[in-house]
C-alpha atoms as a PDB file:
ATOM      1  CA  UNK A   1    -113.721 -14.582 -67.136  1.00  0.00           C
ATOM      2  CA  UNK A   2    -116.119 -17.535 -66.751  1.00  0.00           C
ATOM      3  CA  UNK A   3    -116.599 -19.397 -63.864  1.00  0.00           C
ATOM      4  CA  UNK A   4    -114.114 -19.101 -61.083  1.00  0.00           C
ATOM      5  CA  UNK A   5    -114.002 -18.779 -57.145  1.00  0.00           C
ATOM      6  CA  UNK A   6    -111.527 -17.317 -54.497  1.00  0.00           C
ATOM      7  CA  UNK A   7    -112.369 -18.424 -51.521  1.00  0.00           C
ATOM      8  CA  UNK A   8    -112.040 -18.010 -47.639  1.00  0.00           C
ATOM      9  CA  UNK A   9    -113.277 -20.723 -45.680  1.00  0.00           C
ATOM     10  CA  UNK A  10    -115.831 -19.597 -43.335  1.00  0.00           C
ATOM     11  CA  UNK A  11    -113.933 -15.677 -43.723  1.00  0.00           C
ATOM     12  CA  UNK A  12    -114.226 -13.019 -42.646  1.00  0.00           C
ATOM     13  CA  UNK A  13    -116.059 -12.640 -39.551  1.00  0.00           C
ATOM     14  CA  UNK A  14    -118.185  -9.743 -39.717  1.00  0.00           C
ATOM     15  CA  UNK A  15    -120.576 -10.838 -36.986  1.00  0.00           C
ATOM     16  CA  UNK A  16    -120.836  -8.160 -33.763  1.00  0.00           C
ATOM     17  CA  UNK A  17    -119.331  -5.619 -35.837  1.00  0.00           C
ATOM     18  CA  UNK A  18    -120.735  -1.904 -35.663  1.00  0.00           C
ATOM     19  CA  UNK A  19    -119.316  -1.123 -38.663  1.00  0.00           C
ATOM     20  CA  UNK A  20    -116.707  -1.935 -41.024  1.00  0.00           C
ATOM     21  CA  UNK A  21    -115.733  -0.732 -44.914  1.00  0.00           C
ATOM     22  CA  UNK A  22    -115.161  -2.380 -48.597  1.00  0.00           C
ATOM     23  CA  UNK A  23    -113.109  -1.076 -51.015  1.00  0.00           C
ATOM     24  CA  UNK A  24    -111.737  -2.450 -54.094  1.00  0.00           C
ATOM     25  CA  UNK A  25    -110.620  -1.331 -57.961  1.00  0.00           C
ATOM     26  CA  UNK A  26    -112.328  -3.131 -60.713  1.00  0.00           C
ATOM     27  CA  UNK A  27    -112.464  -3.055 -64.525  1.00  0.00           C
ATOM     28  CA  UNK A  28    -115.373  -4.476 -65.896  1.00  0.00           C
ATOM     29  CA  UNK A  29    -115.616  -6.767 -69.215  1.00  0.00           C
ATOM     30  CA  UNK A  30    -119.487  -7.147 -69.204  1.00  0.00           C
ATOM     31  CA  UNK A  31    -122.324  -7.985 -66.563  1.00  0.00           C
ATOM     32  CA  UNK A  32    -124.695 -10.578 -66.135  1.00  0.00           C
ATOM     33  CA  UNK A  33    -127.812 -10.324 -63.738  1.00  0.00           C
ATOM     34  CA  UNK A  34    -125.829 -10.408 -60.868  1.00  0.00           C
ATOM     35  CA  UNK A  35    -122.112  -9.841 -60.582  1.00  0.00           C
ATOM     36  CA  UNK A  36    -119.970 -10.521 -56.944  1.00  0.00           C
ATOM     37  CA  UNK A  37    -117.095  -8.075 -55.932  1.00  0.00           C
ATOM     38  CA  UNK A  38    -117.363 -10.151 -52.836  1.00  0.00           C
ATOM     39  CA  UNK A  39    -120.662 -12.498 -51.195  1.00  0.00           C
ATOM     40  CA  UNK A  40    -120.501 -14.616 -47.870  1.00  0.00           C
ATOM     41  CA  UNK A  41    -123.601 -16.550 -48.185  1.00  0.00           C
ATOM     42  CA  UNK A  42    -124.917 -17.532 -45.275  1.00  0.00           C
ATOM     43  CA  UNK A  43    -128.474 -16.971 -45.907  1.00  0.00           C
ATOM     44  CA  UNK A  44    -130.048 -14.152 -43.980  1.00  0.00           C
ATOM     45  CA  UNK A  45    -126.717 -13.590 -42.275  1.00  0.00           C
ATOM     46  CA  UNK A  46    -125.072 -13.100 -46.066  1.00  0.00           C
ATOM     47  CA  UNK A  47    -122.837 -10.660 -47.047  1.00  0.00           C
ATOM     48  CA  UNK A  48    -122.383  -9.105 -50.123  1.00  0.00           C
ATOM     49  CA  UNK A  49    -120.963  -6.186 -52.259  1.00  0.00           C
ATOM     50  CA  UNK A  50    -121.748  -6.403 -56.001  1.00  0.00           C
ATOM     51  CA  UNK A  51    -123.197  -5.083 -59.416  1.00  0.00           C
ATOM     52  CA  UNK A  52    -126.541  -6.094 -59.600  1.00  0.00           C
ATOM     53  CA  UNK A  53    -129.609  -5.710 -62.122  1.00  0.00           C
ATOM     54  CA  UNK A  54    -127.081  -6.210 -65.412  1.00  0.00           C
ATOM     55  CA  UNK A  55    -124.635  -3.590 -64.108  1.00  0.00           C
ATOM     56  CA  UNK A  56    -127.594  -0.294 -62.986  1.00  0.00           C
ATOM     57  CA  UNK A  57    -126.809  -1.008 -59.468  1.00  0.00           C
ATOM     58  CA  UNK A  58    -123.749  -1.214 -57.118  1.00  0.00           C
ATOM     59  CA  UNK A  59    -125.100  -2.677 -53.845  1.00  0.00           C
ATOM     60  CA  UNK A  60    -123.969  -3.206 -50.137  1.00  0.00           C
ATOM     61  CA  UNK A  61    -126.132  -6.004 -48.360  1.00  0.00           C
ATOM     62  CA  UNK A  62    -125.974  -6.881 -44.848  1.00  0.00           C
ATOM     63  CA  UNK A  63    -127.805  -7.966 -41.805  1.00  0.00           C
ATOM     64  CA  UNK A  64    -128.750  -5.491 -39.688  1.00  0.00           C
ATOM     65  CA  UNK A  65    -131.926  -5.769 -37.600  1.00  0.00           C
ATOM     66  CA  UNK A  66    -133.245  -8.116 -40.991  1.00  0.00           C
ATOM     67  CA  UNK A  67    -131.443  -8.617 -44.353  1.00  0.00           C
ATOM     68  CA  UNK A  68    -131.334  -5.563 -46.729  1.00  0.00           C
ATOM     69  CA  UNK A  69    -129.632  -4.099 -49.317  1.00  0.00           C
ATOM     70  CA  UNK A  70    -128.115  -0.611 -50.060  1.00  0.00           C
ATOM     71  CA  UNK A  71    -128.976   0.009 -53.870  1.00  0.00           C
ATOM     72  CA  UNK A  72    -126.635   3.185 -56.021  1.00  0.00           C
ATOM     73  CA  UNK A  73    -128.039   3.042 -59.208  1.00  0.00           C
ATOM     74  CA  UNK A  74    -125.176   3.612 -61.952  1.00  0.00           C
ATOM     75  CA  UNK A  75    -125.350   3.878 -65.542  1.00  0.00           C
ATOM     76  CA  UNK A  76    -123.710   0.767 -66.712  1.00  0.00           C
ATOM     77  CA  UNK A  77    -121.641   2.730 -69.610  1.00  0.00           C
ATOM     78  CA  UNK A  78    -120.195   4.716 -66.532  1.00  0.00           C
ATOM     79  CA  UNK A  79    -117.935   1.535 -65.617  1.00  0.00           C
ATOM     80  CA  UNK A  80    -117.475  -0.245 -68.924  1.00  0.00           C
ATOM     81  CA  UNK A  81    -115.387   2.127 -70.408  1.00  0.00           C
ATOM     82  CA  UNK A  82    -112.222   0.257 -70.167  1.00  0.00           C
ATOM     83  CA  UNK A  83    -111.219   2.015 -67.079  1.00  0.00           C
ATOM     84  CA  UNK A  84    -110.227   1.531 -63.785  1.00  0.00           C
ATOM     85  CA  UNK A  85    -112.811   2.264 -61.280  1.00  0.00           C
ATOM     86  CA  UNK A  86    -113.105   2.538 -57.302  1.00  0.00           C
ATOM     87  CA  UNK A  87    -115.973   1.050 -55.310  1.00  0.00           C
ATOM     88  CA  UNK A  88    -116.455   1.178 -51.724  1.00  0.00           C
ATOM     89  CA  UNK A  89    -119.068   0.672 -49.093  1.00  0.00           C
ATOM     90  CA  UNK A  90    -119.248   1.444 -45.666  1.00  0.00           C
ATOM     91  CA  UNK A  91    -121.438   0.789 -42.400  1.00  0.00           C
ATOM     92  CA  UNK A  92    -120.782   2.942 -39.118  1.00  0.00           C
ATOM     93  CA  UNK A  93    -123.403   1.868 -37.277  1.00  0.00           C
ATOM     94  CA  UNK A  94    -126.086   4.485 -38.441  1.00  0.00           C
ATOM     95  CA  UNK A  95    -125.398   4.305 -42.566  1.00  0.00           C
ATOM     96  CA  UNK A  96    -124.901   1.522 -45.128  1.00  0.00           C
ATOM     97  CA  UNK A  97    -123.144   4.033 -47.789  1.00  0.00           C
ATOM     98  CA  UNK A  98    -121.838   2.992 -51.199  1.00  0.00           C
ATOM     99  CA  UNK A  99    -119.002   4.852 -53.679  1.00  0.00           C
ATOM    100  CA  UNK A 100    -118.245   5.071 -56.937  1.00  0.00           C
ATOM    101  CA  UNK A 101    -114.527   7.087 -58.030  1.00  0.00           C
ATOM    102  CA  UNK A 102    -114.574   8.785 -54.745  1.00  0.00           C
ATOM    103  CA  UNK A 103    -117.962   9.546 -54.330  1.00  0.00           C
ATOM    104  CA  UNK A 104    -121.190   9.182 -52.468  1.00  0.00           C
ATOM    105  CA  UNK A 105    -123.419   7.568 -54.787  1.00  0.00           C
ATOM    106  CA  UNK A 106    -125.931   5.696 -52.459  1.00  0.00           C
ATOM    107  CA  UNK A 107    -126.992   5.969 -48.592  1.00  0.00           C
ATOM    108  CA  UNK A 108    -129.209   4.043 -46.573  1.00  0.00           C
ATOM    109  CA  UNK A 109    -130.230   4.972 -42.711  1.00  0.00           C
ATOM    110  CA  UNK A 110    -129.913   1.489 -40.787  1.00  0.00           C
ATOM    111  CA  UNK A 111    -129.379   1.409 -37.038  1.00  0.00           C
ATOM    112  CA  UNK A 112    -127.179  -1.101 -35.440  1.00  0.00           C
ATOM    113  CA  UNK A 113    -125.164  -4.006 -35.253  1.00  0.00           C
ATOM    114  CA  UNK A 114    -123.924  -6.628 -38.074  1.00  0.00           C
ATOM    115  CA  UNK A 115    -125.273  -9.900 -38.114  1.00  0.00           C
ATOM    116  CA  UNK A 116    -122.872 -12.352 -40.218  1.00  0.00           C
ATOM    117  CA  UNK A 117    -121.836 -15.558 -39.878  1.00  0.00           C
ATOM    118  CA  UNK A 118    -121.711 -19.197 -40.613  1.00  0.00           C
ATOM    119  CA  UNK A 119    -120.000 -21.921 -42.450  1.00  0.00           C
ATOM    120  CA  UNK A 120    -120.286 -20.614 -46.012  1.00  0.00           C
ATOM    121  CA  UNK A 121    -116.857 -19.081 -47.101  1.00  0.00           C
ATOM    122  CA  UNK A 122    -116.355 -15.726 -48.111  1.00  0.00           C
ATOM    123  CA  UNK A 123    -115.818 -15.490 -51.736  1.00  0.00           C
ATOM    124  CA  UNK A 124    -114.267 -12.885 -54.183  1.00  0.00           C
ATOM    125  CA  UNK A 125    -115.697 -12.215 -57.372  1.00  0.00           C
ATOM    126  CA  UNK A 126    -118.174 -15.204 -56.927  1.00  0.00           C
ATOM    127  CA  UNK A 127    -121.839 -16.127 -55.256  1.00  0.00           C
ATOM    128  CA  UNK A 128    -119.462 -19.663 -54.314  1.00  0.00           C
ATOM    129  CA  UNK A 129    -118.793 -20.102 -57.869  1.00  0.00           C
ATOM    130  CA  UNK A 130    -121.790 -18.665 -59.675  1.00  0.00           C
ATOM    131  CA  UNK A 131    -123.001 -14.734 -60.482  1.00  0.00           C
ATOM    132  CA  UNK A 132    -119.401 -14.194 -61.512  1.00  0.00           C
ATOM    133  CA  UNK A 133    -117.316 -10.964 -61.707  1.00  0.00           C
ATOM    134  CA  UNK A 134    -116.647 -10.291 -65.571  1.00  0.00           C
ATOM    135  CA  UNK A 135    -113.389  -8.831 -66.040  1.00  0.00           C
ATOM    136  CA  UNK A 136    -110.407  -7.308 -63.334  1.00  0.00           C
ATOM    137  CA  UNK A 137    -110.257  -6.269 -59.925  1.00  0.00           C
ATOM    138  CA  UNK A 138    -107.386  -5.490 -57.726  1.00  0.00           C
ATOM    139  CA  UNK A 139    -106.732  -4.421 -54.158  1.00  0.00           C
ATOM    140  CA  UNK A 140    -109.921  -5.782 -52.596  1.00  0.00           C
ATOM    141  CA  UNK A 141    -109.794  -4.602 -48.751  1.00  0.00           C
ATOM    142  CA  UNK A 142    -112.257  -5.372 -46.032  1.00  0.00           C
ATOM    143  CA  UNK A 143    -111.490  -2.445 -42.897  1.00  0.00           C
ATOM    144  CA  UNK A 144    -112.932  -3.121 -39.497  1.00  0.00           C
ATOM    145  CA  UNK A 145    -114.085   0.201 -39.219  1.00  0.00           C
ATOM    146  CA  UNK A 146    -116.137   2.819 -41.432  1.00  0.00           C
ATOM    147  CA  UNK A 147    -114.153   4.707 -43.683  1.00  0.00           C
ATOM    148  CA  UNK A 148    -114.807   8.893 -43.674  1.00  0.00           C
ATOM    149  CA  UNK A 149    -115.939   9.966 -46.842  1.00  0.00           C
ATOM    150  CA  UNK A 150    -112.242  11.938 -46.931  1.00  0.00           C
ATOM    151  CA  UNK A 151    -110.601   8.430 -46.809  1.00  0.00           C
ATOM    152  CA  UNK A 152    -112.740   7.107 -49.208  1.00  0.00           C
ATOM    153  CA  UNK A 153    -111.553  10.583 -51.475  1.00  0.00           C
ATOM    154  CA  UNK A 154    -107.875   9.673 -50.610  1.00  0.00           C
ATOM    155  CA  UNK A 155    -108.075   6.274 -51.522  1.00  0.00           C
ATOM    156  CA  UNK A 156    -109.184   6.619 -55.005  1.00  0.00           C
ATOM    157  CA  UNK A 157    -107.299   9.741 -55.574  1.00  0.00           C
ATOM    158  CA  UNK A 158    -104.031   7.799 -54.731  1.00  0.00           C
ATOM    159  CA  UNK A 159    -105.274   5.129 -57.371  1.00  0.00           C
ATOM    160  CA  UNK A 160    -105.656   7.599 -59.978  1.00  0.00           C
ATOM    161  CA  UNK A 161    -102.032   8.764 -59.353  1.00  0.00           C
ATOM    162  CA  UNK A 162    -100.436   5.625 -59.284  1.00  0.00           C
ATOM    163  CA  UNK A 163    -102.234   4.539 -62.472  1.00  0.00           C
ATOM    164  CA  UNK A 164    -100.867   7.430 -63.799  1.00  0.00           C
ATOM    165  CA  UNK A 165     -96.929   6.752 -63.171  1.00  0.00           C
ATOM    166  CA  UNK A 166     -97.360   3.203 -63.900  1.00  0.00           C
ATOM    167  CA  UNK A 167     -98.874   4.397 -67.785  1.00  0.00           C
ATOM    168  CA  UNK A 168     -96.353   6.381 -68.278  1.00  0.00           C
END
């Protein structure tokens, strides 16, 4: 809660890549305008994966031929319900994609290669120390390659289960 950063200096280095995948498991407390899952900001070269717009949006941004951003409008109930939930986001070199519990919830056609880098480090659940995550988040991975929407399936169906034998 608050403000906080996790930080990897001047990580991870995304730059070059054709495509690569997000996922994480977060249970949000409340949103503000903008809220990080994770944000390497390094201007037009950023990277980011966050809630945006007060919680309506879940967005992938990256450089790829220009900045933009992948927007999956969400209802903001849908995540603050006390619950765990999955997001991902993928590129594969064609797509920016982004997923909510296991499924496809926003796609974007964008042809080529990442541009990323620079000296800002990569932070977790911070813009650097501002536009803070609001509540939990666990299991944050960053894949060098794009997930299949099957993998994406499989990763927050094994979530689910494990939640399940740890409740009981």
């Amino acid at each position: 809660s608050g403000h906080h950063s996790l930080r990897a200096e001047g990580k991870p280095a995304l730059g070059g890549m054709s495509a690569f995948s997000f996922s994480v498991w977060v249970r949000p407390t409340g949103f503000e305008q903008y809220c990080e899952i994770f944000r390497k900001e390094d201007g037009e070269y950023r990277v980011l994966f966050a809630f945006q717009e007060n919680g309506s949006i879940l967005s992938l941004g990256l450089n790829i031929n220009g900045y933009i951003e992948c927007d999956a409008p969400i209802k903001r109930g849908q995540v603050l319900d006390g619950q765990w939930h999955h997001c991902a986001a993928t590129f594969d070199g064609t797509f920016m994609r982004v997923y909510l519990d296991g499924v496809e919830i926003g796609s974007l056609e964008r042809r080529g290669t990442i541009r990323a880098g620079g000296a800002a480090p990569g932070c977790i659940g911070s813009a650097n120390g501002g536009e803070c995550f609001q509540g939990t988040m666990d299991d944050l991975r960053i894949y060098d390659e794009a997930l299949a929407v099957d993998e994406i399936a499989r990763l927050y169906k094994s979530g689910i289960e494990a939640a399940a034998v740890l409740a009981k």
